[in-house]
Protein backbone atom coordinates (compact mmCIF):
# COMPACT_ATOMS: atom_id res chain seq x y z
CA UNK A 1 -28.39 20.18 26.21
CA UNK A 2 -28.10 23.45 28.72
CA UNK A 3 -30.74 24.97 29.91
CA UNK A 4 -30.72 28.83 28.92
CA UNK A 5 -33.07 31.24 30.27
CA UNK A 6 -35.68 32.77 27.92
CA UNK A 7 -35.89 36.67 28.09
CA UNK A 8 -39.70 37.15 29.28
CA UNK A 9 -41.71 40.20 29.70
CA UNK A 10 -44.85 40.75 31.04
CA UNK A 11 -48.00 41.90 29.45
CA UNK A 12 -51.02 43.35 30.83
CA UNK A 13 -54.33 42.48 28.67
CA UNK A 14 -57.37 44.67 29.91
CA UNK A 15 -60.69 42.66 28.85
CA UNK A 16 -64.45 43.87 28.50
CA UNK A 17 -65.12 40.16 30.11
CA UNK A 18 -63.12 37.76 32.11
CA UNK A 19 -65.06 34.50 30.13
CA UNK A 20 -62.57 34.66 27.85
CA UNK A 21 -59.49 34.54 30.17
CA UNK A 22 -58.79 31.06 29.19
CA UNK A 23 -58.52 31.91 25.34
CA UNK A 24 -55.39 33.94 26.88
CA UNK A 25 -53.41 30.69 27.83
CA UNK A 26 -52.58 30.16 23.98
CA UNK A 27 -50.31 33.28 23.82
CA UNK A 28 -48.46 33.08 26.99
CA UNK A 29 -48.33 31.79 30.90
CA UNK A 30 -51.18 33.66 32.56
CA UNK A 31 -49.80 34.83 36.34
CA UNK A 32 -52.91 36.71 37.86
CA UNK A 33 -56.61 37.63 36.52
CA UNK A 34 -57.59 40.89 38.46
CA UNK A 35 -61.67 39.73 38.39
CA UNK A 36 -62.83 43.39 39.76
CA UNK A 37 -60.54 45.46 37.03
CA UNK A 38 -60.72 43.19 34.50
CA UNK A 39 -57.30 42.46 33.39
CA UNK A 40 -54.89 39.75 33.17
CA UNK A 41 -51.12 39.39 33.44
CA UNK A 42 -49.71 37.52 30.87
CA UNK A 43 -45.79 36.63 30.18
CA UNK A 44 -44.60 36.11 27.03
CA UNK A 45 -41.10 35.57 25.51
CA UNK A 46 -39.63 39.39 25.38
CA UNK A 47 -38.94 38.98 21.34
CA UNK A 48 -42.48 38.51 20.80
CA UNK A 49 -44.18 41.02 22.81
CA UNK A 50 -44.75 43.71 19.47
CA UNK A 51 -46.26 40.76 17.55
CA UNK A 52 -48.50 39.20 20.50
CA UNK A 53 -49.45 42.87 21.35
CA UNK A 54 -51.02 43.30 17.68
CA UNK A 55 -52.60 40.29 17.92
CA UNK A 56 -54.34 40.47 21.52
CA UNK A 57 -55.58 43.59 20.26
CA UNK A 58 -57.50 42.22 17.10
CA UNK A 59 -59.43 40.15 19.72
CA UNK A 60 -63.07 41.23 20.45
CA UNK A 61 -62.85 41.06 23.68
CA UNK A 62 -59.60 42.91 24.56
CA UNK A 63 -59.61 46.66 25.65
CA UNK A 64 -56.04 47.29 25.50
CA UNK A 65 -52.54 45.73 26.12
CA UNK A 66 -49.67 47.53 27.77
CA UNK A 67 -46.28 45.86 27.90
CA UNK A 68 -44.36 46.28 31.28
CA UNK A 69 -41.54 49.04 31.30
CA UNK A 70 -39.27 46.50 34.08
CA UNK A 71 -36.94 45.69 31.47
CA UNK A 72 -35.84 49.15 30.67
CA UNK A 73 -35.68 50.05 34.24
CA UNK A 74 -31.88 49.52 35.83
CA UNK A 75 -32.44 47.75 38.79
CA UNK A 76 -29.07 48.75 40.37
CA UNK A 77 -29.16 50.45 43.05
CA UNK A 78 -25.24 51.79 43.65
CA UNK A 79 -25.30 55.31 45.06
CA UNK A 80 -29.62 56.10 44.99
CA UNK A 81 -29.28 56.81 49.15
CA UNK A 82 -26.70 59.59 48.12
CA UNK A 83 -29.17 61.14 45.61
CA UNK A 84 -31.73 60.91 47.72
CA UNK A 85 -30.17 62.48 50.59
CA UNK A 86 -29.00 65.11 48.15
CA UNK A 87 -32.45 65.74 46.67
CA UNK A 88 -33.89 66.09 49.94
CA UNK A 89 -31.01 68.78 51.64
CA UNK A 90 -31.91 70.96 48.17
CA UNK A 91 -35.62 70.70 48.88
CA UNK A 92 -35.31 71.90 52.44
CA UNK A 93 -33.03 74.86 51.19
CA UNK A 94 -35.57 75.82 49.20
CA UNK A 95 -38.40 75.77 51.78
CA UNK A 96 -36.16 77.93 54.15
CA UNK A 97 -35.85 80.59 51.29
């Protein structure tokens, strides 16, 4: 049997409570409980975040859940010096004006 790796995705689950933190482990693996903002950083399996996110928010004590935005984000990273640089010569042309 080969080991394949599971697509996973975070979630961030903002609570009214932290007692209830450990209800969380069902759904996912809980990485870090913020105790002074109140949230929690759970991952789940990336084909399941639009059902888990329906269901965390049926639960009393959940505020809100907001699924992380990493996996749309390209993390290459080919040519970003050049735009920066180029960004930055058009900004100070525009200051000199």
């Amino acid at each position: 049997m080969a080991f394949e790796i599971q697509p996973r995705q975070s979630l961030i689950v903002y609570t009214y409570s932290l007692k209830q933190t450990r209800q969380l482990k069902r759904y996912g693996t809980v990485m870090y409980v913020s105790k002074k903002m109140r949230y929690v950083v759970l991952y789940v399996d990336q084909k399941d975040v639009t059902s888990l996110t329906d269901q965390l928010n049926k639960l009393r004590f959940v505020k809100r859940v907001v699924a992380s935005s990493r996996p749309e984000i390209t993390e290459s990273f080919n040519g970003v010096a050049e735009e920066v640089a180029e960004n930055s010569e058009d900004e100070t042309k525009d200051d000199e004006e």
